[in-house]
Protein backbone atom coordinates (compact mmCIF):
# COMPACT_ATOMS: atom_id res chain seq x y z
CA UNK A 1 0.00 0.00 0.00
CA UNK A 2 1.15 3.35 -0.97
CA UNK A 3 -0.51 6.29 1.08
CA UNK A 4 -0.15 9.75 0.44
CA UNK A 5 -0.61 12.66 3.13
CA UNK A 6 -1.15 15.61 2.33
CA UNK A 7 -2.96 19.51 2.88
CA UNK A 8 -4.16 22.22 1.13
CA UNK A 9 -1.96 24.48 2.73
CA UNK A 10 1.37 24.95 4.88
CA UNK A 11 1.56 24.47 8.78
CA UNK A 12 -1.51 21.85 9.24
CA UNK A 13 1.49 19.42 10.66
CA UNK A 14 1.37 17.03 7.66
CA UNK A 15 4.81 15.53 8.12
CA UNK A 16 4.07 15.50 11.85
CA UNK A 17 0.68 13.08 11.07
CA UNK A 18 3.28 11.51 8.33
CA UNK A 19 6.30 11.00 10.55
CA UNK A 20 4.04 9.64 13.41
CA UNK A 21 2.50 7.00 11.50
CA UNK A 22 5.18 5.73 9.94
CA UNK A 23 8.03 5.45 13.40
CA UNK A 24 4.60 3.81 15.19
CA UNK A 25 3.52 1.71 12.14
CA UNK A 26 6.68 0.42 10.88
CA UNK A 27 5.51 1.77 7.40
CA UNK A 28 8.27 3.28 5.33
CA UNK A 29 8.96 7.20 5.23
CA UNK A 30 9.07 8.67 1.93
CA UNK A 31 9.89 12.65 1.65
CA UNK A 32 8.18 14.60 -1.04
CA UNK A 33 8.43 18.02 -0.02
CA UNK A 34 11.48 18.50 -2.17
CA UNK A 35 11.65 22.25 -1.34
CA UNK A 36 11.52 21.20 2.18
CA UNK A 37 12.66 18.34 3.46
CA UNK A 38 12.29 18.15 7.34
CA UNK A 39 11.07 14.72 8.26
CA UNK A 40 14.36 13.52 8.60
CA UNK A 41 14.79 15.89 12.00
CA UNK A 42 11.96 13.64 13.65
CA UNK A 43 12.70 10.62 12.39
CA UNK A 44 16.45 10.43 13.08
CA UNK A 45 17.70 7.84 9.72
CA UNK A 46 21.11 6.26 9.98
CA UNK A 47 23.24 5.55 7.59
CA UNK A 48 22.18 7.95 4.63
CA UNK A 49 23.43 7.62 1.74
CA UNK A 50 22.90 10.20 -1.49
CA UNK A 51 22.28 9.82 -5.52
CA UNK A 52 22.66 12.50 -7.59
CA UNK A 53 19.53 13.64 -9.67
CA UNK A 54 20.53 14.89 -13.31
CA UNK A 55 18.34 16.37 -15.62
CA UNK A 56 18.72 17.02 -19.70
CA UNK A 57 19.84 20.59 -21.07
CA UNK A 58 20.77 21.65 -24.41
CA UNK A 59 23.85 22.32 -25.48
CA UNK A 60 24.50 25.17 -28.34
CA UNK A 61 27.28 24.51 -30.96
CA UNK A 62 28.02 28.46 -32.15
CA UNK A 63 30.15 27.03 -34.85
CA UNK A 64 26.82 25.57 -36.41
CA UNK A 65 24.15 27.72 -35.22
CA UNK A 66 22.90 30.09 -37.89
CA UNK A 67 20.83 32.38 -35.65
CA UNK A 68 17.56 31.27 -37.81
CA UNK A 69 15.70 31.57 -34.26
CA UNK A 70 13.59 28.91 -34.73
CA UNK A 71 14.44 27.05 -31.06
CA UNK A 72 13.64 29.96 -29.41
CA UNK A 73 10.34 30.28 -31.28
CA UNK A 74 9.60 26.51 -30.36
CA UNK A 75 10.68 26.62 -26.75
CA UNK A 76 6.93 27.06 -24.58
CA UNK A 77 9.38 27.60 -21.76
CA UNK A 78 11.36 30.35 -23.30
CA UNK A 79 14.30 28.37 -22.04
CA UNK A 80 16.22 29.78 -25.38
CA UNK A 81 16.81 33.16 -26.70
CA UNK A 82 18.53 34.11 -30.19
CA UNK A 83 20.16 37.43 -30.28
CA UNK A 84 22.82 38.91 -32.22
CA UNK A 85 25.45 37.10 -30.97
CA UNK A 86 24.32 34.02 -30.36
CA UNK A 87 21.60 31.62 -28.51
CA UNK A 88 21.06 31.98 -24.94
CA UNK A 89 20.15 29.03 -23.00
CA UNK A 90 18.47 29.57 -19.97
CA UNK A 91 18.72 26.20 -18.31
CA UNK A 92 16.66 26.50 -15.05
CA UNK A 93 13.70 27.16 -17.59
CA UNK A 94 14.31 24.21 -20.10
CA UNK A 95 11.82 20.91 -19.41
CA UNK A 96 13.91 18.58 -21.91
CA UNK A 97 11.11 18.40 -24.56
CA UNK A 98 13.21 17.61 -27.66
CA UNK A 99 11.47 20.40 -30.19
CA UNK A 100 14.74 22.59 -30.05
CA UNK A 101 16.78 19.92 -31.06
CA UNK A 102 13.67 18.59 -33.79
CA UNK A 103 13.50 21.75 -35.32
CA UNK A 104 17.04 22.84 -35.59
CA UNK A 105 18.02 22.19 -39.25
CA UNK A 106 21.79 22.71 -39.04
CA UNK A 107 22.06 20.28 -36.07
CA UNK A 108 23.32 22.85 -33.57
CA UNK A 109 21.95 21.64 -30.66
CA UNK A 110 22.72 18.69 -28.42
CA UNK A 111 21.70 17.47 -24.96
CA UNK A 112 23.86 17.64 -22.03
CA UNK A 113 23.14 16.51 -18.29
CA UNK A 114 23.48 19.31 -15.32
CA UNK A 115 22.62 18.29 -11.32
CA UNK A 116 19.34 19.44 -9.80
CA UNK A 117 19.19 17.68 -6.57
CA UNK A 118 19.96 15.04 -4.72
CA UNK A 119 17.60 11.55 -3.21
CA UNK A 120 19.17 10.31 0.19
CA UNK A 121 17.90 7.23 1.86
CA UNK A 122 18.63 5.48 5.54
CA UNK A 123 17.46 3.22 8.02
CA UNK A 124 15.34 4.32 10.85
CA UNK A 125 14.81 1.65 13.04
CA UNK A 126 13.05 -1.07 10.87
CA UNK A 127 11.89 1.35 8.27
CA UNK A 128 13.52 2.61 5.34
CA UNK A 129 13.35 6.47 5.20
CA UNK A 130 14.02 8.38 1.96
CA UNK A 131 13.71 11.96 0.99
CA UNK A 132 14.11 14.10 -2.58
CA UNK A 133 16.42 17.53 -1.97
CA UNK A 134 16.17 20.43 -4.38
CA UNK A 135 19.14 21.96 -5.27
CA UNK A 136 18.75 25.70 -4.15
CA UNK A 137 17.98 28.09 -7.34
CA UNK A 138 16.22 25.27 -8.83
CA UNK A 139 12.72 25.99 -9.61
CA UNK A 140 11.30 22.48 -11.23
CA UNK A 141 10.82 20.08 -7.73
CA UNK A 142 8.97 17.18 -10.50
CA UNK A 143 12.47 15.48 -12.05
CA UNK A 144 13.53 15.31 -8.59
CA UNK A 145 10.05 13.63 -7.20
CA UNK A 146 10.15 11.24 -10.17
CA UNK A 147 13.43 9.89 -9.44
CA UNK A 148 12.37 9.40 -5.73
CA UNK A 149 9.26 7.84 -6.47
CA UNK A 150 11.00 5.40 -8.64
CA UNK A 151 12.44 4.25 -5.61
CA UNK A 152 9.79 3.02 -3.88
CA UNK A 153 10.28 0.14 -1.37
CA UNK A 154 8.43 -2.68 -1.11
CA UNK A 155 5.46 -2.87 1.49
CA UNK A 156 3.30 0.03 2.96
CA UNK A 157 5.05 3.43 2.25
CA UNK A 158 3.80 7.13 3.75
CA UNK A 159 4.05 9.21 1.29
CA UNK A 160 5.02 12.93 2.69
CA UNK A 161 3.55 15.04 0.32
CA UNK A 162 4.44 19.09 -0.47
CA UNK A 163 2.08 21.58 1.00
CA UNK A 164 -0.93 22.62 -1.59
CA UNK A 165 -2.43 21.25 -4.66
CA UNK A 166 0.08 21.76 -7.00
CA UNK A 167 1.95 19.76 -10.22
CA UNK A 168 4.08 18.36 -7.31
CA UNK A 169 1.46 16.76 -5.64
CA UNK A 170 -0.06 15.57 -8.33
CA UNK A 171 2.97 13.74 -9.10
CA UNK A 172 2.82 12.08 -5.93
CA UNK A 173 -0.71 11.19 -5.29
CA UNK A 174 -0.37 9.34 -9.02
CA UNK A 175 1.98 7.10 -7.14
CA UNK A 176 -0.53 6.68 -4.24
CA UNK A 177 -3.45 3.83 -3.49
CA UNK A 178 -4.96 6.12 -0.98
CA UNK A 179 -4.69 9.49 0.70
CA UNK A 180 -5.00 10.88 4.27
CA UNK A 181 -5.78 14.59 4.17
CA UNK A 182 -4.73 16.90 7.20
CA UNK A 183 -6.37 19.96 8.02
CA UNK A 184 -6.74 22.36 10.66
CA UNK A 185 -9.80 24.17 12.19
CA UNK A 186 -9.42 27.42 10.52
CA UNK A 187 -11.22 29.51 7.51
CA UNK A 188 -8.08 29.07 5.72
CA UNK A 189 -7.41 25.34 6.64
CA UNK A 190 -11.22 25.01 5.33
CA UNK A 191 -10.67 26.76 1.90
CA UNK A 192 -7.12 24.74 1.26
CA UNK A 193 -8.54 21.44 2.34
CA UNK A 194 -11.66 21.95 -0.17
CA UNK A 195 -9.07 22.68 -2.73
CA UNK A 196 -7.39 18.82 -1.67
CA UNK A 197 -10.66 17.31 -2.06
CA UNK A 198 -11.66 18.70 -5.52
CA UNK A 199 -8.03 17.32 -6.73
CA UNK A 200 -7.98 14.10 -5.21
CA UNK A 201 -11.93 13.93 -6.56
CA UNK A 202 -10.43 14.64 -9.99
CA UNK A 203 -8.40 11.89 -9.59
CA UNK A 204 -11.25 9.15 -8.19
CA UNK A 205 -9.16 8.48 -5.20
CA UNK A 206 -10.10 7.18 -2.12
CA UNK A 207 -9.37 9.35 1.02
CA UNK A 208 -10.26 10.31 4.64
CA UNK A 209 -9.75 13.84 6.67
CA UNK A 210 -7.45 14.14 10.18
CA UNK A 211 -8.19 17.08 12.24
CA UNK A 212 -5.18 18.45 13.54
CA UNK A 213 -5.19 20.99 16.53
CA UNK A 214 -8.58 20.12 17.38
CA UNK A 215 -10.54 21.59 19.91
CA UNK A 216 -13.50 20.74 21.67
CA UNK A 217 -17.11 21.63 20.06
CA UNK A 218 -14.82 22.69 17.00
CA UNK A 219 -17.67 22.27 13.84
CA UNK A 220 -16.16 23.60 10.81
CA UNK A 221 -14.70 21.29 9.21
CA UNK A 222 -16.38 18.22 10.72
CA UNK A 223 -19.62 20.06 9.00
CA UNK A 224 -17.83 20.22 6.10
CA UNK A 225 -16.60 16.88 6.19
CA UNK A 226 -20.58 15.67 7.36
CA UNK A 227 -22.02 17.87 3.97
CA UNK A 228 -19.38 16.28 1.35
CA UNK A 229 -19.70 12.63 3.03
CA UNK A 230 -15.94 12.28 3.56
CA UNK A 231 -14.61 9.96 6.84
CA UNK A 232 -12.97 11.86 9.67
CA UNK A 233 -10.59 9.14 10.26
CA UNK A 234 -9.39 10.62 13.21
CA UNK A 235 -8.55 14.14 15.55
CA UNK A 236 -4.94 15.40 16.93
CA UNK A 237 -6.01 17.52 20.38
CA UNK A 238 -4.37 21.25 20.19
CA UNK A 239 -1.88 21.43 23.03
CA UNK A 240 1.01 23.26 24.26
CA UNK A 241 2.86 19.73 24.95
CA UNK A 242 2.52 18.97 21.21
CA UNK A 243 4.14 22.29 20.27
CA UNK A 244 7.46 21.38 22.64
CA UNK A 245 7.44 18.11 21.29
CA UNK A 246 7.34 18.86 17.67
CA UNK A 247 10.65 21.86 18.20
CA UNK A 248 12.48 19.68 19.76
CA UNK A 249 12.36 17.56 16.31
CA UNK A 250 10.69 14.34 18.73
CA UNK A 251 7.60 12.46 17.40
CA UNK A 252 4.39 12.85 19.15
CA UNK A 253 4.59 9.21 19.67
CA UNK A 254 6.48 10.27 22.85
CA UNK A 255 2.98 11.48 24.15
CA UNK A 256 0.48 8.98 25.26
CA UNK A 257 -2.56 11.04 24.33
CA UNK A 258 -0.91 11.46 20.65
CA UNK A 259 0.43 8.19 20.33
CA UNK A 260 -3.40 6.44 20.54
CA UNK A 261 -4.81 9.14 18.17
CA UNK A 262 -2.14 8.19 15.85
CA UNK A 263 -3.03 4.29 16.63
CA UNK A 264 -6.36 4.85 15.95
CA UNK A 265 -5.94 6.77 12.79
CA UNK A 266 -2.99 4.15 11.56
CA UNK A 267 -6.11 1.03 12.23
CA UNK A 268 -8.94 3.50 9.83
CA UNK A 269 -6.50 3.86 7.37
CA UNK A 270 -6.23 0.31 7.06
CA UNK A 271 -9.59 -0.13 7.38
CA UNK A 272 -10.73 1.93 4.58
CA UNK A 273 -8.19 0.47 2.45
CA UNK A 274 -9.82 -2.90 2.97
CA UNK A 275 -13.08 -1.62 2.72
CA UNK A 276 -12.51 -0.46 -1.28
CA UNK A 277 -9.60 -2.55 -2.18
């Protein structure tokens, strides 16, 4: 089983739910948050170990260009630029699609390799705990995701997703046979987690709700939830101790009261994935 967490937004403590359930679980740790990486603080891997992630970029032979401007005017990405002088490759913008090199009659242009991040992997405990790194400057997170995701272990993996609803999580949730969504109880957590649903709804994939920071009589988003028939597998009390816990880079595993909420959410998830499977 793959499962994906994720949020609509930043700060709901995603890759606090993801960390948790995967040190009390035994389920592997997977890192998707390219930008950001931090659930190797709680989860402490040993032995890591790095591969470098290249990525395609064209190459400009001056002694054969003829400055005909047609790779520029191909380029959606406006990765390429004739002027005067010569062809400017902008290599940050360029998503390896080929047509520069298809349309370029004299054969000017060739692909080279550059580095755009790195995929590290150790061993926490009994699980295997990997995470994608962007290279800073980098703006495209997706060749780095796709090499990570190729990765995959064997057996149930948690899938840390980025914050949001974009490309990148997309990406991820393709990989995924079921999501976990974590929100908090907050007009904003309400309008990102809506966003979550309508993408993962695009996508026909099965998926629950975790309330995180809950308080008592809180009726937002279990009203939302109620209206749009989607399972509340589960609520994460707001609490001072939590806060501690989390800056000190510890799992909330360490707390009792935290530790069954994440049991209990850890037995629905496997329950719904029973229930449709």
């Amino acid at each position: 089983m793959k499962l994906c967490v994720l949020s609509g937004k930043g700060g709901t403590g995603k890759t606090t739910v993801s960390a948790g359930l995967a040190g009390l679980a035994g389920w592997h740790y997977i890192d998707c948050d390219v930008e950001e990486p931090n659930g190797f603080i709680f989860l402490k891997p040993n032995g890591i170990t790095g591969e470098v992630v290249t990525v395609e970029c064209p190459e400009i032979d001056a002694g054969k260009c003829t400055l005909c401007k047609r790779c520029g005017e191909v380029c959606r990405f406006h990765a390429l630029v004739t002027t005067k002088k010569g062809v400017m490759a902008f290599d940050k913008l360029c998503h390896a699609c080929g047509a520069c090199a298809l349309v370029c009659e004299p054969g000017a242009i060739q692909y080279g390799r550059r580095r755009v991040g790195l995929v590290e992997q150790g061993i926490s405990g009994n699980i295997i705990a990997l995470r994608g790194v962007l290279d800073v400057g980098e703006q495209m997170p997706v060749p780095v995701l796709r090499h990570l995701l190729n990765k995959l272990p064997e057996g149930v993996c948690v899938l840390d997703c980025p914050p949001g609803t974009s490309c990148s999580v997309a990406t991820v949730i393709s990989h995924a046979d079921y999501a976990l969504l974590v929100t908090e109880p907050s007009a904003f957590g309400l309008h990102d987690l809506d966003l979550a649903v309508k993408l993962l709804r695009s996508r026909d994939m099965h998926f629950g709700v975790v309330i995180n920071k809950h308080l008592p009589g809180e009726k937002l988003i279990s009203g939302y939830c109620r209206e749009n028939n989607i399972p509340i597998l589960g609520t994460i009390p707001y609490a001072r101790e939590a806060a501690e816990v989390y800056s000190a880079g510890r799992l909330l595993t360490e707390l009792p009261v935290y530790r069954k909420a994440l049991e209990d959410i850890a037995e629905k998830v496997k329950a719904g994935v029973m229930a449709w499977n």
